[in-house]
N, C-alpha and C. Protein backbone atom coordinates (compact mmCIF):
# COMPACT_ATOMS: atom_id res chain seq x y z
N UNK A 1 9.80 19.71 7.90
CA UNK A 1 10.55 18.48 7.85
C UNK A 1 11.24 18.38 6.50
N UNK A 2 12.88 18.07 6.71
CA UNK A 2 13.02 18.32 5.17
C UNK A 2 13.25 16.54 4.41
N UNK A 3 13.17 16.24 3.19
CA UNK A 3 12.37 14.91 2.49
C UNK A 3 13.22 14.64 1.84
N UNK A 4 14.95 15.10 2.48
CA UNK A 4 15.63 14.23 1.99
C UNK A 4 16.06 12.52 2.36
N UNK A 5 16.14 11.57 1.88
CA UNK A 5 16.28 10.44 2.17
C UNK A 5 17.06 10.40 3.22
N UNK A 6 18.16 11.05 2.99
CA UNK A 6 18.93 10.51 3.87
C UNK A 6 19.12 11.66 5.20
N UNK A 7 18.30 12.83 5.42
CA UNK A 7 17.83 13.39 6.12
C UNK A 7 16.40 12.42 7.30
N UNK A 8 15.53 11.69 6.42
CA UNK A 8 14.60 10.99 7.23
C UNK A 8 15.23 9.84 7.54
N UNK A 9 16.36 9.31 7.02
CA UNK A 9 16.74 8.23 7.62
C UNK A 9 17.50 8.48 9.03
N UNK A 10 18.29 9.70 9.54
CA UNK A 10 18.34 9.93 10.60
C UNK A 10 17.26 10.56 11.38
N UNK A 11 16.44 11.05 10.79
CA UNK A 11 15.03 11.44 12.08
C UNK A 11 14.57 10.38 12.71
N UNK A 12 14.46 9.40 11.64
CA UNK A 12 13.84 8.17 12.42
C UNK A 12 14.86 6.97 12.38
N UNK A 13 15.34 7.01 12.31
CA UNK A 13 16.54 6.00 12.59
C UNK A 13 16.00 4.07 12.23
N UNK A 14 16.02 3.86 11.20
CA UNK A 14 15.20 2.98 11.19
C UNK A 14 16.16 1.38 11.41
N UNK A 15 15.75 0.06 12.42
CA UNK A 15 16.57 -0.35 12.90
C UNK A 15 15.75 -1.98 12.89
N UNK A 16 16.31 -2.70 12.66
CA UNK A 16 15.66 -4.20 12.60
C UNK A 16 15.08 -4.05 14.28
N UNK A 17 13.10 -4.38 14.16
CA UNK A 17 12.26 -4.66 15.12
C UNK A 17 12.75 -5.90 16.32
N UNK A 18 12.81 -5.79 17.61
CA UNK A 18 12.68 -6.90 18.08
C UNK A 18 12.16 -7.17 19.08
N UNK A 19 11.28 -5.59 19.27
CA UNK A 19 10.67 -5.63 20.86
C UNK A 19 8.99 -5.42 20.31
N UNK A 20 8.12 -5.42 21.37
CA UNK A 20 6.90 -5.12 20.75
C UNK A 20 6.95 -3.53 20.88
N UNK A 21 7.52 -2.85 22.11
CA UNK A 21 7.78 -1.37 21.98
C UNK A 21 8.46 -0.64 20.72
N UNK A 22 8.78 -1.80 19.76
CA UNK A 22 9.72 -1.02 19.26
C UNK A 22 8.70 -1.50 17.81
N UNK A 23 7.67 -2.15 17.55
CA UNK A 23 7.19 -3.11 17.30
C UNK A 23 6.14 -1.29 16.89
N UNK A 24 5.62 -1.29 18.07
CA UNK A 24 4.27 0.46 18.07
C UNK A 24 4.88 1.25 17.77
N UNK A 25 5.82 1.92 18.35
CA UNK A 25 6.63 2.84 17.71
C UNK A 25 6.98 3.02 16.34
N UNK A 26 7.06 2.03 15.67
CA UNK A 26 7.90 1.79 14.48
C UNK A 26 5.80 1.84 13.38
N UNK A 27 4.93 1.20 14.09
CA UNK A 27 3.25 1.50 13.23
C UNK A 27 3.03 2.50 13.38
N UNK A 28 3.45 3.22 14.36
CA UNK A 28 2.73 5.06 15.09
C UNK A 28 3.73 5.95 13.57
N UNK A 29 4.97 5.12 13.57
CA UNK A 29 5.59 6.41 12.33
C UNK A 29 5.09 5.94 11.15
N UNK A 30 4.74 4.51 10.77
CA UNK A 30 4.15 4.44 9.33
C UNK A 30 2.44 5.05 9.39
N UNK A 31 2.12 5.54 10.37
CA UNK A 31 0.71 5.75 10.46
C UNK A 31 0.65 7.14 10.00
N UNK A 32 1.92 7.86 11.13
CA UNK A 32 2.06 9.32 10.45
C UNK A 32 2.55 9.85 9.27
N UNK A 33 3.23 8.78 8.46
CA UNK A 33 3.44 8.80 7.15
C UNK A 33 2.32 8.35 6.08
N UNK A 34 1.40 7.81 6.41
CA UNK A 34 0.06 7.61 5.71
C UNK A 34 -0.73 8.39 5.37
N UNK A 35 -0.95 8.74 6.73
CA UNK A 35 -1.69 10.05 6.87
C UNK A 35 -1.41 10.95 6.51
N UNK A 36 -0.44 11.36 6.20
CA UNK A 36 -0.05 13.06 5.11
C UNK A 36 -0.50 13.05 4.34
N UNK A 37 -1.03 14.08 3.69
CA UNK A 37 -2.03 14.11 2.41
C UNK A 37 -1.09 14.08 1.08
N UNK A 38 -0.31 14.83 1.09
CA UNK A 38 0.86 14.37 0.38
C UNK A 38 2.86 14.32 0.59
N UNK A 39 2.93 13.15 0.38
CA UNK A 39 4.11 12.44 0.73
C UNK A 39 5.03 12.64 -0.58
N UNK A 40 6.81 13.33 -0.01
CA UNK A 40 7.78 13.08 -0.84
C UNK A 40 7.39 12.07 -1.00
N UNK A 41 8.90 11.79 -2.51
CA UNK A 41 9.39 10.13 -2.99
C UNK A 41 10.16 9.86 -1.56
N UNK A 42 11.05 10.51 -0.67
CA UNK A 42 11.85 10.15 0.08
C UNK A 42 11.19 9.46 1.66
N UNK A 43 9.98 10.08 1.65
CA UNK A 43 8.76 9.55 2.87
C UNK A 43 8.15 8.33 1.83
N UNK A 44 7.48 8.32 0.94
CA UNK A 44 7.91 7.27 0.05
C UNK A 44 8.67 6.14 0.33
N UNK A 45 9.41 6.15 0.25
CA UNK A 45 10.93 5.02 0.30
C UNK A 45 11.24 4.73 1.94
N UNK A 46 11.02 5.99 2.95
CA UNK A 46 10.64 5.59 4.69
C UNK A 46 9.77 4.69 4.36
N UNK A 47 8.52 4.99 3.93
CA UNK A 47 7.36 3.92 4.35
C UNK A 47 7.40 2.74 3.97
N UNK A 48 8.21 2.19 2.60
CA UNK A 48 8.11 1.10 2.17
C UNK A 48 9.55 0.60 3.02
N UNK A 49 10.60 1.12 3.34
CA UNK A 49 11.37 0.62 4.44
C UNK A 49 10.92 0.43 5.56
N UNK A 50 9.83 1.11 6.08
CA UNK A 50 9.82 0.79 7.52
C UNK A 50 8.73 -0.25 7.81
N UNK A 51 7.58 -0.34 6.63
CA UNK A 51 6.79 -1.29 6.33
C UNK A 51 7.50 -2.75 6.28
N UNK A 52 8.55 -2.56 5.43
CA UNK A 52 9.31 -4.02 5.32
C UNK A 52 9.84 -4.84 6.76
N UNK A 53 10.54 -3.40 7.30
CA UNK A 53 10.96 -4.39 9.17
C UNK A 53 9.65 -4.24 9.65
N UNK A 54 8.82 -4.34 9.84
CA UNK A 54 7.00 -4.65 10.22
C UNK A 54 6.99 -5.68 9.70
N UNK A 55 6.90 -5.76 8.64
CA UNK A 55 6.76 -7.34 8.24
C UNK A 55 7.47 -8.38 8.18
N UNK A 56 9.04 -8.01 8.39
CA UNK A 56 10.37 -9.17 8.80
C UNK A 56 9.93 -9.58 10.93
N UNK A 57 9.39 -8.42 11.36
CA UNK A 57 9.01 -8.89 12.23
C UNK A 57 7.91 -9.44 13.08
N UNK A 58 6.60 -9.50 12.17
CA UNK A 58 5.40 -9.95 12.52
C UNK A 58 5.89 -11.56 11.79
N UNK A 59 6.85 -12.10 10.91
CA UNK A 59 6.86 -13.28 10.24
C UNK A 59 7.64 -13.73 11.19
N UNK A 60 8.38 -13.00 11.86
CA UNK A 60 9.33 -13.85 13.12
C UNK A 60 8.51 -13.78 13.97
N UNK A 61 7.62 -13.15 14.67
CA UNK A 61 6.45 -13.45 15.71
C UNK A 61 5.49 -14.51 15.03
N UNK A 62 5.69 -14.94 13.87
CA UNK A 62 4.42 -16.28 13.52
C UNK A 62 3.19 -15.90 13.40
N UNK A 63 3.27 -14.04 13.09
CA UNK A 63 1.81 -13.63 12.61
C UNK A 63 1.74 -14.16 10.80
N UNK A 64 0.26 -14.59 10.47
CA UNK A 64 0.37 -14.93 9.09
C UNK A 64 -0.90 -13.58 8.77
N UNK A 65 -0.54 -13.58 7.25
CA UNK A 65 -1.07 -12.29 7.23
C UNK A 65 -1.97 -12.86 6.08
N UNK A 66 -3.58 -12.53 6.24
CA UNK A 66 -4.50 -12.93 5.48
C UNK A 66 -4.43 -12.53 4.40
N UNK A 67 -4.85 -13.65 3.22
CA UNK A 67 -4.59 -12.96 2.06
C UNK A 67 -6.29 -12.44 1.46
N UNK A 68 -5.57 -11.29 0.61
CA UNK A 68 -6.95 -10.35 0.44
C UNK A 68 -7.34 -10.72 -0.65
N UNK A 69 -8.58 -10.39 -1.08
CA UNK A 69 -9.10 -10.59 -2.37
C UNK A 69 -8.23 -9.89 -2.79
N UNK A 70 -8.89 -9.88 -4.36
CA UNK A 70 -9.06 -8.99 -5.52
C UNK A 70 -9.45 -7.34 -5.42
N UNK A 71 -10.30 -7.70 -5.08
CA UNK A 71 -11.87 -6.05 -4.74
C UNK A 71 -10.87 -5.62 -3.28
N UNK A 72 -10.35 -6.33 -2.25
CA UNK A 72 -9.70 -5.96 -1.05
C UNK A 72 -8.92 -5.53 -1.48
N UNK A 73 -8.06 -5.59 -2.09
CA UNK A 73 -6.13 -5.21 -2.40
C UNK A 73 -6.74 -4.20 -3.32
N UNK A 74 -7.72 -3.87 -4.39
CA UNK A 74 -8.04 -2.74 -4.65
C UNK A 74 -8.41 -1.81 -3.72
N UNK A 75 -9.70 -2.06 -3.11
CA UNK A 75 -9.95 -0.95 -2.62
C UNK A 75 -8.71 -0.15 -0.87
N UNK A 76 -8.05 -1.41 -0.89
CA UNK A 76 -6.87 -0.73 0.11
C UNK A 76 -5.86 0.29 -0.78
N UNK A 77 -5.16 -0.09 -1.72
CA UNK A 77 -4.81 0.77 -2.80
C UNK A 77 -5.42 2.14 -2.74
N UNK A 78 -6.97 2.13 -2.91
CA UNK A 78 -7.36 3.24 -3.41
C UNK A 78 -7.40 3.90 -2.59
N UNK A 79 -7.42 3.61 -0.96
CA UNK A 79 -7.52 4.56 0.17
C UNK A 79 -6.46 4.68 0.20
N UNK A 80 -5.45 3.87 0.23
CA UNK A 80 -3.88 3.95 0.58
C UNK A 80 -3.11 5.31 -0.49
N UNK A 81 -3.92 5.57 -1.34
CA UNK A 81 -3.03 6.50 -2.50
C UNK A 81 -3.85 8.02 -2.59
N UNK A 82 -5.33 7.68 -1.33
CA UNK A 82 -6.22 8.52 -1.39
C UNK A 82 -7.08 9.21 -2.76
N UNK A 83 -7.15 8.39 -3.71
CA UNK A 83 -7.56 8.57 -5.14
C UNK A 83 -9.47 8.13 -4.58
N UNK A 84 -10.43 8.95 -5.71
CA UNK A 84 -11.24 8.51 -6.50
C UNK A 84 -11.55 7.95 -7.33
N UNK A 85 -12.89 6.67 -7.32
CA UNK A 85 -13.05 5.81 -8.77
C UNK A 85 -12.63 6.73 -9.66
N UNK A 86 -13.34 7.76 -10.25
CA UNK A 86 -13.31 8.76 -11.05
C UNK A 86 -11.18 8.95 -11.86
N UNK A 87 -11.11 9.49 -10.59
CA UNK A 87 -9.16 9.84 -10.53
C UNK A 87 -8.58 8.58 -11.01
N UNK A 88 -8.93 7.23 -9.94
CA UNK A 88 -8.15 5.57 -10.79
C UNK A 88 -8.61 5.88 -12.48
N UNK A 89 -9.96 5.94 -12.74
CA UNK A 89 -10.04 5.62 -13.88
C UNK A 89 -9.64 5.78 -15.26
N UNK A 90 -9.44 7.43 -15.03
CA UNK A 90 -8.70 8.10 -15.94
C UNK A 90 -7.11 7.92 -15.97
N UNK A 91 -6.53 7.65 -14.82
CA UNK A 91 -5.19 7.20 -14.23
C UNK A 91 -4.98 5.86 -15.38
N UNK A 92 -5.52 4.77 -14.94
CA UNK A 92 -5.50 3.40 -15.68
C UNK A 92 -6.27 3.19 -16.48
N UNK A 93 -6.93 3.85 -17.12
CA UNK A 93 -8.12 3.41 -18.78
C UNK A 93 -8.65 2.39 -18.04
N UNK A 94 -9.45 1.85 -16.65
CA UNK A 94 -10.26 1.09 -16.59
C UNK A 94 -11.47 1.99 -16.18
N UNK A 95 -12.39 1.46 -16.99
CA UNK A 95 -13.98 2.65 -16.84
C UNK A 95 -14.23 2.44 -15.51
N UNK A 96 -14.54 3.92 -14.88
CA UNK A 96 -15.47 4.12 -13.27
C UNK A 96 -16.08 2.84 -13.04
N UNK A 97 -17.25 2.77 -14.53
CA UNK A 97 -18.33 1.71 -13.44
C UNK A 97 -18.03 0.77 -13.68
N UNK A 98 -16.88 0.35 -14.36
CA UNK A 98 -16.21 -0.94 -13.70
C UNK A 98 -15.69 -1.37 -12.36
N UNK A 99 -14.59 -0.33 -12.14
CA UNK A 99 -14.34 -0.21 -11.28
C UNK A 99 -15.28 0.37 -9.87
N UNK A 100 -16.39 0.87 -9.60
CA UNK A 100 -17.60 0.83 -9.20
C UNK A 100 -18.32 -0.45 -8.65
N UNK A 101 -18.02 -1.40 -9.97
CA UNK A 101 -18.89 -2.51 -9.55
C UNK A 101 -17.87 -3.68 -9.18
N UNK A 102 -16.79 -3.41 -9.29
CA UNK A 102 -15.62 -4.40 -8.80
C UNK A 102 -15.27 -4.15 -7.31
N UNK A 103 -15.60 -3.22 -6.80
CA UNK A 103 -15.60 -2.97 -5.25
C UNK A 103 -17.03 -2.94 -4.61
N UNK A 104 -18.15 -3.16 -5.41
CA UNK A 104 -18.97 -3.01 -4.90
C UNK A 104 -19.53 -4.89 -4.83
N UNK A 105 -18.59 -5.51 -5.37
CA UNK A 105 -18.51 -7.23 -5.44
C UNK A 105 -19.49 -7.59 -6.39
N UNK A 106 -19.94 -6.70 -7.19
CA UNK A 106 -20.64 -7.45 -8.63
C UNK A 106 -19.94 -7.76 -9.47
N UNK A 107 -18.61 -7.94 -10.10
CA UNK A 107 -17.63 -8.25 -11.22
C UNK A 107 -16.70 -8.37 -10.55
N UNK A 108 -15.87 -9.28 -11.01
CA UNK A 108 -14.47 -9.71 -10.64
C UNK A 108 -13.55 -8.58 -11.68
N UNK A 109 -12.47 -8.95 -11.53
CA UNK A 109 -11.26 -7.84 -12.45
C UNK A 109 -11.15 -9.13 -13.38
N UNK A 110 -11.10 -8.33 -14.61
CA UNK A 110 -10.84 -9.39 -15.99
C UNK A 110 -9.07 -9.29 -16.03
N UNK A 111 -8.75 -9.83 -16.49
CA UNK A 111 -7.14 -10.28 -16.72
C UNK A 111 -6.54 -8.49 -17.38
N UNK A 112 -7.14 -8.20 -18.31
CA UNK A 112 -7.00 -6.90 -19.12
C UNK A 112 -7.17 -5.76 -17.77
N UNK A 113 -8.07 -5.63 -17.09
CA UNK A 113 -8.17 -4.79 -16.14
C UNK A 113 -6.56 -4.83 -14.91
N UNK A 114 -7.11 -5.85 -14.72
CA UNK A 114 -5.68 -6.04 -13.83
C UNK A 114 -4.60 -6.26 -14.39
N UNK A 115 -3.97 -5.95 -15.56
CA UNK A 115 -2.82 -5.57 -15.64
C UNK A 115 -2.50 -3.99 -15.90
N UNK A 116 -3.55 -3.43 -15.92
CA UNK A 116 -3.97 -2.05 -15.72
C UNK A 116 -4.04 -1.59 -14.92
N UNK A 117 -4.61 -1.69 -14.12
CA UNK A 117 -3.82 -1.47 -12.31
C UNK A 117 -2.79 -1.79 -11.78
N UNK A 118 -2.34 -3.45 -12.39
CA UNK A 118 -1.20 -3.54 -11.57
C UNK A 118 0.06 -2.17 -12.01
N UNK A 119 0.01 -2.26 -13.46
CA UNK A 119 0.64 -1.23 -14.10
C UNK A 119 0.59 0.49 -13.63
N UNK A 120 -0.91 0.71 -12.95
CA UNK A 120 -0.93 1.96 -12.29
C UNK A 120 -0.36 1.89 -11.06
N UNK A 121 -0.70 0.89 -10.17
CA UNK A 121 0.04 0.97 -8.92
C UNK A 121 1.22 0.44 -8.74
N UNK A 122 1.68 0.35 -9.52
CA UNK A 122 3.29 -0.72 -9.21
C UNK A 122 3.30 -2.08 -8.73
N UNK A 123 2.29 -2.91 -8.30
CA UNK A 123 2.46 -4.31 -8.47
C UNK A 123 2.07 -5.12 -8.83
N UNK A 124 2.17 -6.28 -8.64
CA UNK A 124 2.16 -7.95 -9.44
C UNK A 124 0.70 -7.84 -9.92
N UNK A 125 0.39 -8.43 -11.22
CA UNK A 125 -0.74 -8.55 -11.74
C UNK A 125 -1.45 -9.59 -11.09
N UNK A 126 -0.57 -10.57 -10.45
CA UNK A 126 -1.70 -11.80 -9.67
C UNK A 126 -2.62 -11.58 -8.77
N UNK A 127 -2.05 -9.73 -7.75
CA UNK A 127 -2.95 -9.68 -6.50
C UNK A 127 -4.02 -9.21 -6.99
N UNK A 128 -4.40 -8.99 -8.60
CA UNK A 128 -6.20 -8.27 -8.46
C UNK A 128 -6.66 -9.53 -9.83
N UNK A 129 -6.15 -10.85 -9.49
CA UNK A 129 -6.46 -11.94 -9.91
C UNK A 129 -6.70 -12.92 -9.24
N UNK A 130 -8.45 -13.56 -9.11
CA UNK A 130 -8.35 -14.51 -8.20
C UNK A 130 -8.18 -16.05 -8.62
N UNK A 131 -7.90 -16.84 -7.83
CA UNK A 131 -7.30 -18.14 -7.68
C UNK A 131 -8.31 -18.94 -8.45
């Protein structure tokens, strides 16, 4: 398969959702893009496009989408990028058994931690901050 952008943008043709067929079809290709052990930047940029019409169209179906902890939006991250405590830790200078005991729900993420992740994974420092 070749991982040019604009090569995957015609394989899969990606097209505002409006059916539920089109609805599976459209989770079955972000599923097979998950699942690769390792993903171009250009499968990359599919997934966060095709993720986005998934979610322009579950908000027009009136699905609300639960919001996750702290320890949740981490540990989805960490499967989502397929990393080890070990691998995050050295990645973001936050120690293993911190991170250890922050998924294991004994410590919350201190303000300093989570901008250390947010900074490793690319987003907002609020989602590994709770309310």
């Amino acid at each position: 398969m070749s991982t040019t952008y604009e090569t995957l943008l015609q394989e899969f043709v990606p097209r505002p959702i409006s059916s539920q067929r089109a609805y599976r079809r459209t989770l079955k290709q972000i599923d097979g893009l998950i699942r690769k052990a390792k993903r171009s930047r250009a499968e990359d940029d599919l997934l966060e496009l095709l993720s986005t019409l998934v979610e322009q169209y579950e908000i027009r179906q009136g699905h609300t989408t639960p919001e996750l902890s702290p320890r949740d939006r981490l540990a989805g991250l960490i499967e989502a990028h397929g990393l080890t405590q070990t691998e995050l830790s050295r990645a973001s200078q936050v120690p293993r058994t911190t991170i250890n005991e922050i998924l294991a729900g004994r410590r919350s993420i201190s303000k300093a931690n989570a901008l250390r992740l947010a900074n490793y994974f690319g987003v907002p420092t609020e989602e590994f901050l709770a309310e």
